[in-house]
Protein backbone atom coordinates (compact mmCIF):
# COMPACT_ATOMS: atom_id res chain seq x y z
CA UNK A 1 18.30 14.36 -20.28
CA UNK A 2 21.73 16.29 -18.71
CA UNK A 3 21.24 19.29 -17.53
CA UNK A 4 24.16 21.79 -16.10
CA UNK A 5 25.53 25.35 -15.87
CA UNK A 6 27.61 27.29 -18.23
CA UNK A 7 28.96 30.76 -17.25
CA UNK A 8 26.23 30.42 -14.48
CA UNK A 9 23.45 29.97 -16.61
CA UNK A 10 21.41 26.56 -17.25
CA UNK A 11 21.95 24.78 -20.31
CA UNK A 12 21.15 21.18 -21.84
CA UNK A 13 23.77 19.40 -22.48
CA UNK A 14 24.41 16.19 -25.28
CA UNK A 15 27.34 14.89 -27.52
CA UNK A 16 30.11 17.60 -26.14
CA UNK A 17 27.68 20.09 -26.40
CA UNK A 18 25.62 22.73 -24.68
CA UNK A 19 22.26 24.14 -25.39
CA UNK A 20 21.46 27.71 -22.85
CA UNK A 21 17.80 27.15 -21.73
CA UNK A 22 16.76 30.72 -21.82
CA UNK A 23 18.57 31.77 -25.20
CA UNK A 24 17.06 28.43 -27.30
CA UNK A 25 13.09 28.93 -25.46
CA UNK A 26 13.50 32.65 -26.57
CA UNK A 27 13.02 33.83 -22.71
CA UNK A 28 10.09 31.39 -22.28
CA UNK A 29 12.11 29.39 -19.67
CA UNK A 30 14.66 31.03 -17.02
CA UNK A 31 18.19 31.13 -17.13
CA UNK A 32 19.18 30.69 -13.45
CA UNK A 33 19.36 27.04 -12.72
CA UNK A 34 17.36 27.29 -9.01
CA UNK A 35 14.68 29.33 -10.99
CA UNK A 36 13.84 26.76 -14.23
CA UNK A 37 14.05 23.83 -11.33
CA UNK A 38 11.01 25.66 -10.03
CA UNK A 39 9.52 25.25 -13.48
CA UNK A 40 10.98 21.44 -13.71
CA UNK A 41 7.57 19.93 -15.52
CA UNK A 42 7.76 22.90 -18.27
CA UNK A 43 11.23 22.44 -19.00
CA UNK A 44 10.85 18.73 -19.43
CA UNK A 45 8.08 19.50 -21.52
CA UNK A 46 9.90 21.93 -24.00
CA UNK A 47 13.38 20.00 -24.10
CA UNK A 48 12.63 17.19 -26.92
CA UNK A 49 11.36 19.97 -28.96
CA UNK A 50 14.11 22.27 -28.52
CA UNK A 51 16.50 23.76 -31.37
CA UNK A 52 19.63 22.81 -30.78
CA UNK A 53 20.87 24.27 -33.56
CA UNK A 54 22.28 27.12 -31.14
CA UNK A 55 24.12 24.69 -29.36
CA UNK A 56 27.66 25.27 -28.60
CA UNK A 57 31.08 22.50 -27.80
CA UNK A 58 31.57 22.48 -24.14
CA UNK A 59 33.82 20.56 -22.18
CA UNK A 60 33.70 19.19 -18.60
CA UNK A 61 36.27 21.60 -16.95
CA UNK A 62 33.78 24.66 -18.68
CA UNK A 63 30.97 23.38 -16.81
CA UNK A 64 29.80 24.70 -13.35
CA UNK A 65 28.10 23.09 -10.68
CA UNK A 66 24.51 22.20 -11.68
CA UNK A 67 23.43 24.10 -9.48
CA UNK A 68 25.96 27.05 -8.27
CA UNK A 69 23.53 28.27 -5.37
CA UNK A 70 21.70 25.77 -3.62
CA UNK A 71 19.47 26.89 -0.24
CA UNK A 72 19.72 24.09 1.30
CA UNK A 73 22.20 21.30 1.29
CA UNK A 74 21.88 18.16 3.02
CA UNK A 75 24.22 15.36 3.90
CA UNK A 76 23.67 11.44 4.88
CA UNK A 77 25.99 9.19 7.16
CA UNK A 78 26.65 5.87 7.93
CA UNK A 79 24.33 5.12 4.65
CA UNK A 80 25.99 2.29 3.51
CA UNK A 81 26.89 -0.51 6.17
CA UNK A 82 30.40 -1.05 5.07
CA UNK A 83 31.18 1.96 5.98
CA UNK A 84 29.05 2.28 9.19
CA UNK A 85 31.65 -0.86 10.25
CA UNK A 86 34.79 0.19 9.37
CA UNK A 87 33.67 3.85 11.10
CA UNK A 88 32.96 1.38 14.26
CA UNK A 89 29.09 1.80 14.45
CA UNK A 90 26.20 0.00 14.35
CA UNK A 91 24.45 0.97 10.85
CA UNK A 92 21.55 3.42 12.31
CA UNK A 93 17.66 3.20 12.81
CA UNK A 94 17.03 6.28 10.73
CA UNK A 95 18.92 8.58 8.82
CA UNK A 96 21.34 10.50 10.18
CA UNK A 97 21.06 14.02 8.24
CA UNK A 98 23.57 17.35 8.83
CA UNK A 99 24.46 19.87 6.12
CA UNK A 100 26.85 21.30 3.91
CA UNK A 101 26.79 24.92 3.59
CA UNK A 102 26.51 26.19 0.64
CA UNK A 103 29.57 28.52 -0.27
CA UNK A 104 31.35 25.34 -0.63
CA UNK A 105 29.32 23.93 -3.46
CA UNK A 106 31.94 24.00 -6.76
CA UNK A 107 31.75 22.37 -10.23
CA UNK A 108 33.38 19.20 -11.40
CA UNK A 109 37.33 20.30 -12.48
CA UNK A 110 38.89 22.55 -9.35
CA UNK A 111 41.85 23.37 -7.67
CA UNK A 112 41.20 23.06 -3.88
CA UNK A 113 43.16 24.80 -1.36
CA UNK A 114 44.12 21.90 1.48
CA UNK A 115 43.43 23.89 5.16
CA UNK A 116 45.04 22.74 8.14
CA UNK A 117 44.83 19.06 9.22
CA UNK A 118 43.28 16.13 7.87
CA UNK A 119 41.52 16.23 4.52
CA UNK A 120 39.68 13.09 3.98
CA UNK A 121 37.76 11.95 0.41
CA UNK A 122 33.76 10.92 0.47
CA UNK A 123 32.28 9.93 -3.41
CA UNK A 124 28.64 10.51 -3.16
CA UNK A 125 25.91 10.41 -5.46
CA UNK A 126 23.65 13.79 -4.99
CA UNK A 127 20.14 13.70 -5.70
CA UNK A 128 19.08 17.54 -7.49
CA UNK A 129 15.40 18.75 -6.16
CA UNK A 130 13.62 20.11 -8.60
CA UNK A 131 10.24 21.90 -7.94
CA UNK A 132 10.43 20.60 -4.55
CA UNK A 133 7.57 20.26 -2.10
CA UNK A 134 6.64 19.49 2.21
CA UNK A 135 5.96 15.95 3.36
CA UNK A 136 6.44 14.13 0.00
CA UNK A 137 5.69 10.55 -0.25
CA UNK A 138 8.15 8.21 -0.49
CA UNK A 139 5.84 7.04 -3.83
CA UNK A 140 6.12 10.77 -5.45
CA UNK A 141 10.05 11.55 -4.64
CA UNK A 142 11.30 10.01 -7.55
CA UNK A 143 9.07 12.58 -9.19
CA UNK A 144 10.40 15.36 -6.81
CA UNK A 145 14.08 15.01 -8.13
CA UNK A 146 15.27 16.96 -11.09
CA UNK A 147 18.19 14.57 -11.87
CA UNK A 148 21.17 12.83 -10.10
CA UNK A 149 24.70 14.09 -10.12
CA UNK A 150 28.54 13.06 -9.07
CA UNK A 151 29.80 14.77 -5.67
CA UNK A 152 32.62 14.39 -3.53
CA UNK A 153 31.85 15.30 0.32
CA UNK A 154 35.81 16.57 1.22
CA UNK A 155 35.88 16.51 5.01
CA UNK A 156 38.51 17.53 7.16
CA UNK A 157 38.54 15.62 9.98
CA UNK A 158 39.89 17.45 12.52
CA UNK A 159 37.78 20.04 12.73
CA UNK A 160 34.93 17.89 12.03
CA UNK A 161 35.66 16.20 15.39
CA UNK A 162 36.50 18.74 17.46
CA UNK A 163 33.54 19.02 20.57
CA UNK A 164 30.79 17.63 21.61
CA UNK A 165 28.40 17.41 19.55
CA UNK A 166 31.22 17.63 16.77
CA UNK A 167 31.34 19.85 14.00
CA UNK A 168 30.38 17.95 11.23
CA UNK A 169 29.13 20.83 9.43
CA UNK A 170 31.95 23.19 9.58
CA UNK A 171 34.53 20.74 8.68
CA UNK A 172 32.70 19.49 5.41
CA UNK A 173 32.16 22.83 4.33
CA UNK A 174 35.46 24.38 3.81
CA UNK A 175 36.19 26.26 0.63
CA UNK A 176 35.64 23.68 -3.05
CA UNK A 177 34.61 21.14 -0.50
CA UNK A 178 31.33 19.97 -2.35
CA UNK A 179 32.38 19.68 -6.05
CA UNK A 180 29.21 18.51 -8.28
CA UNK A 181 29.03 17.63 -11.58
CA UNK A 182 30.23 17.91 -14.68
CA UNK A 183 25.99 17.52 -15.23
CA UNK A 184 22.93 16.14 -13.57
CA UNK A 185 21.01 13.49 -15.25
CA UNK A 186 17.24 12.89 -15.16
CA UNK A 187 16.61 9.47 -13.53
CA UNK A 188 14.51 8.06 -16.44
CA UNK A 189 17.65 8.27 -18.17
CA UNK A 190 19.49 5.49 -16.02
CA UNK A 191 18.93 1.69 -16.87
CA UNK A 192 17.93 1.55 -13.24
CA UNK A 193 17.62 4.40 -11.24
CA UNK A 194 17.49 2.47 -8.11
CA UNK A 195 21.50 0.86 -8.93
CA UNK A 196 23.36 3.43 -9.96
CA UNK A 197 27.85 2.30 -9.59
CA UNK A 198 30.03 4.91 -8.75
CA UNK A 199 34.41 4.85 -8.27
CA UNK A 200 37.19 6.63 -7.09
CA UNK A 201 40.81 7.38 -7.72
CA UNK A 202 43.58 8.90 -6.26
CA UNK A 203 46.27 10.21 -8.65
CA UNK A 204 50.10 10.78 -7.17
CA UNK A 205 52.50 11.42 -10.69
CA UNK A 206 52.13 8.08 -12.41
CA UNK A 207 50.88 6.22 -9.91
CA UNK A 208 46.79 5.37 -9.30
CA UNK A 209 44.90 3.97 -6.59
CA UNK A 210 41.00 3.24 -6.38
CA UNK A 211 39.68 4.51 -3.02
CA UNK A 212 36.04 4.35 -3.08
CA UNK A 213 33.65 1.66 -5.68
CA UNK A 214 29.88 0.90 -4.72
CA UNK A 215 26.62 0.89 -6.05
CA UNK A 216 23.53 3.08 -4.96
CA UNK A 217 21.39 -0.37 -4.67
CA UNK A 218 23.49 -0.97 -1.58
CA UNK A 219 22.35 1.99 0.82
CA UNK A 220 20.86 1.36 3.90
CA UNK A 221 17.94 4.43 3.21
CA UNK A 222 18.00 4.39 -0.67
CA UNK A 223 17.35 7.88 -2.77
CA UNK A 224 13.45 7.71 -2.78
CA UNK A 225 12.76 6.86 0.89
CA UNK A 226 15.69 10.06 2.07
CA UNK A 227 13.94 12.31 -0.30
CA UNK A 228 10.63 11.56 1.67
CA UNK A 229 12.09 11.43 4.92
CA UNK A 230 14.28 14.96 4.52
CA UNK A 231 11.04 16.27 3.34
CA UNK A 232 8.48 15.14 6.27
CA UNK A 233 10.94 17.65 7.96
CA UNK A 234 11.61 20.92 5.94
CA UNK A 235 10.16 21.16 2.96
CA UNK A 236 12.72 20.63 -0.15
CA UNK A 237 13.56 23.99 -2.43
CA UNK A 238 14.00 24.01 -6.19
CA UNK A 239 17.42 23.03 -6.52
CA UNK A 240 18.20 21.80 -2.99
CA UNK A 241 21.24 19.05 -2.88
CA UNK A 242 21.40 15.68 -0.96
CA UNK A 243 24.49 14.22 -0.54
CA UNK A 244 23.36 10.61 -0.06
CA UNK A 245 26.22 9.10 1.72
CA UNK A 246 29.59 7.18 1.11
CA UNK A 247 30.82 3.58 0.68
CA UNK A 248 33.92 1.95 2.68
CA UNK A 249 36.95 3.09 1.78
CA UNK A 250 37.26 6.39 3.47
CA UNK A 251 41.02 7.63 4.21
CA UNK A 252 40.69 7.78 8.06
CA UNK A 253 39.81 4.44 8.59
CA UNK A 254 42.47 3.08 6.94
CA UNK A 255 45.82 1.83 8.59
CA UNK A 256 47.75 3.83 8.76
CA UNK A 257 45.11 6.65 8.14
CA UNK A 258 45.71 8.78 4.91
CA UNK A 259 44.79 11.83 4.04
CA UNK A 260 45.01 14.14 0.40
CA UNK A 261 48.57 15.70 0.41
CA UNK A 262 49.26 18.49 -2.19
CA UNK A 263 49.65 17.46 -6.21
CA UNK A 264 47.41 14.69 -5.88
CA UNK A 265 44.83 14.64 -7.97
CA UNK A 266 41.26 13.09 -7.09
CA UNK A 267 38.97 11.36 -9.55
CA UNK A 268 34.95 10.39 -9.03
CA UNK A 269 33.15 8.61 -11.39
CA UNK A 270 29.26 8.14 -11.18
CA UNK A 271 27.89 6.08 -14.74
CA UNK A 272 25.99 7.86 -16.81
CA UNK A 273 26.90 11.12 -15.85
CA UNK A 274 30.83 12.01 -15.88
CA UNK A 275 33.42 12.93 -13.64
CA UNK A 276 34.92 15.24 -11.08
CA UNK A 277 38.55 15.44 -10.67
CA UNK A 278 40.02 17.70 -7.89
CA UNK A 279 43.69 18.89 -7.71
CA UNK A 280 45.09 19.61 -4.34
CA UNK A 281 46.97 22.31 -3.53
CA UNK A 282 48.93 23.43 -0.35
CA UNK A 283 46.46 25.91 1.28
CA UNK A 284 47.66 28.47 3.68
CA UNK A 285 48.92 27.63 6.60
């Protein structure tokens, strides 16, 4: 099943097309997207039976994030041990968590403002909470996430670096800095859940470069065991995000470093659930 928002509301969505929640279950079911995650089991249960005959053509750049207002978003590093090397560290014990706040959450087809300094590109895959819960098992957390979903962790490096302890949080969270999207998918609906590939591509006028490619079979703390982990510590909230970390490839390890640069256009690609594509813009200065 994909799930996502239209006009902030939650809707099913299948063959170019969206279905609102609320509207088709005749109020049964909310329309706010955190709200029916609460209520994850009924909407399961009432979606194969729905009428879709209400159903209305959508298209990605219409869609929102899936969900527009998470409480809590969380963020992995060093998940992937490619990337733990080429950032020059030793891939870690445990994992290492920090957040994204939430005003920078966006849907999957923006125009983002470039601040000051060194904007760097992160493809993620993001793991949706649904009803959520405290202390989950690493055996139930499949069961604990709504659906899976395409998300680019933007980072600007500069002022993620800056003191000691850095600011890791304030310089991933700048404004359309966490675009989602275009839906979430349920993870039954994956051949395998637990190997899920993922890409990305830079676009400069007619030229293309891939940045990012992996596989979600390759992280160090895979989806399941982060979901139980995050949880042992703060209990997870309908809707909640995890961004669950980044392959090699990241622009400031690369020599020369490189950074996004105004008209470029960025493309992320999860299968089996779409992609986001972010255009840059000069931001003020």
């Amino acid at each position: 099943m994909r799930f996502g928002t239209l006009g902030g509301r939650l809707v099913l969505v299948a063959d170019g097309r969206a279905l609102d929640v609320a509207t088709a279950s005749g109020g049964a079911l909310p329309s706010g997207a955190r709200a029916a995650l609460a209520r994850w089991d009924e909407v399961r249960a009432w979606a194969p039976t729905a009428d879709r005959s209400g159903a209305v053509s959508v298209t990605e750049a219409e869609l929102g994030p899936p969900v527009p207002d998470p409480r809590q978003v969380f963020a992995v590093a060093l998940n992937y041990r490619p990337h733990a090397a080429e950032a020059g560290f030793t891939p870690p014990d445990a994992p290492l968590v920090f957040t994204k706040f939430p005003s920078c959450v966006t849907g999957p087809v923006t125009t983002v403002a470039l601040p000051p300094g060194n904007v760097d590109w992160e493809i993620e895959v993001v793991a949706v909470i649904g009803a959520g819960g405290h202390r989950i098992p690493r055996a139930a957390a499949w069961d604990a996430i709504a659906g899976l979903t395409c998300g680019q962790d933007l980072s600007e490096r500069l002022t993620q670096s800056q003191g000691r302890p850095a600011q890791f949080s304030l310089g991933k969270s700048f404004p359309g800095f966490g675009p989602t999207g275009p839906v979430a998918v349920t993870p039954d609906a994956f051949p395998d859940r637990d190997d899920i590939r993922f890409e990305s591509t830079l676009l400069n006028g007619s030229t293309s470069e891939t940045l990012q490619s992996g596989r979600t079979g390759d992280m160090i703390f895979p989806i399941d065991d982060l979901v139980a982990r995050i949880s042992a510590i703060c209990p997870l909230l309908p809707g909640d995000l995890i961004f669950t970390g980044t392959p090699a490839g990241v622009g400031n390890r690369r020599t020369p470093p490189r950074f996004l640069r105004p008209g470029e256009t960025l493309i992320s690609r999860l299968d089996g659930v779409g992609e986001l594509r972010q255009t840059f813009a000069q931001g003020p200065r």
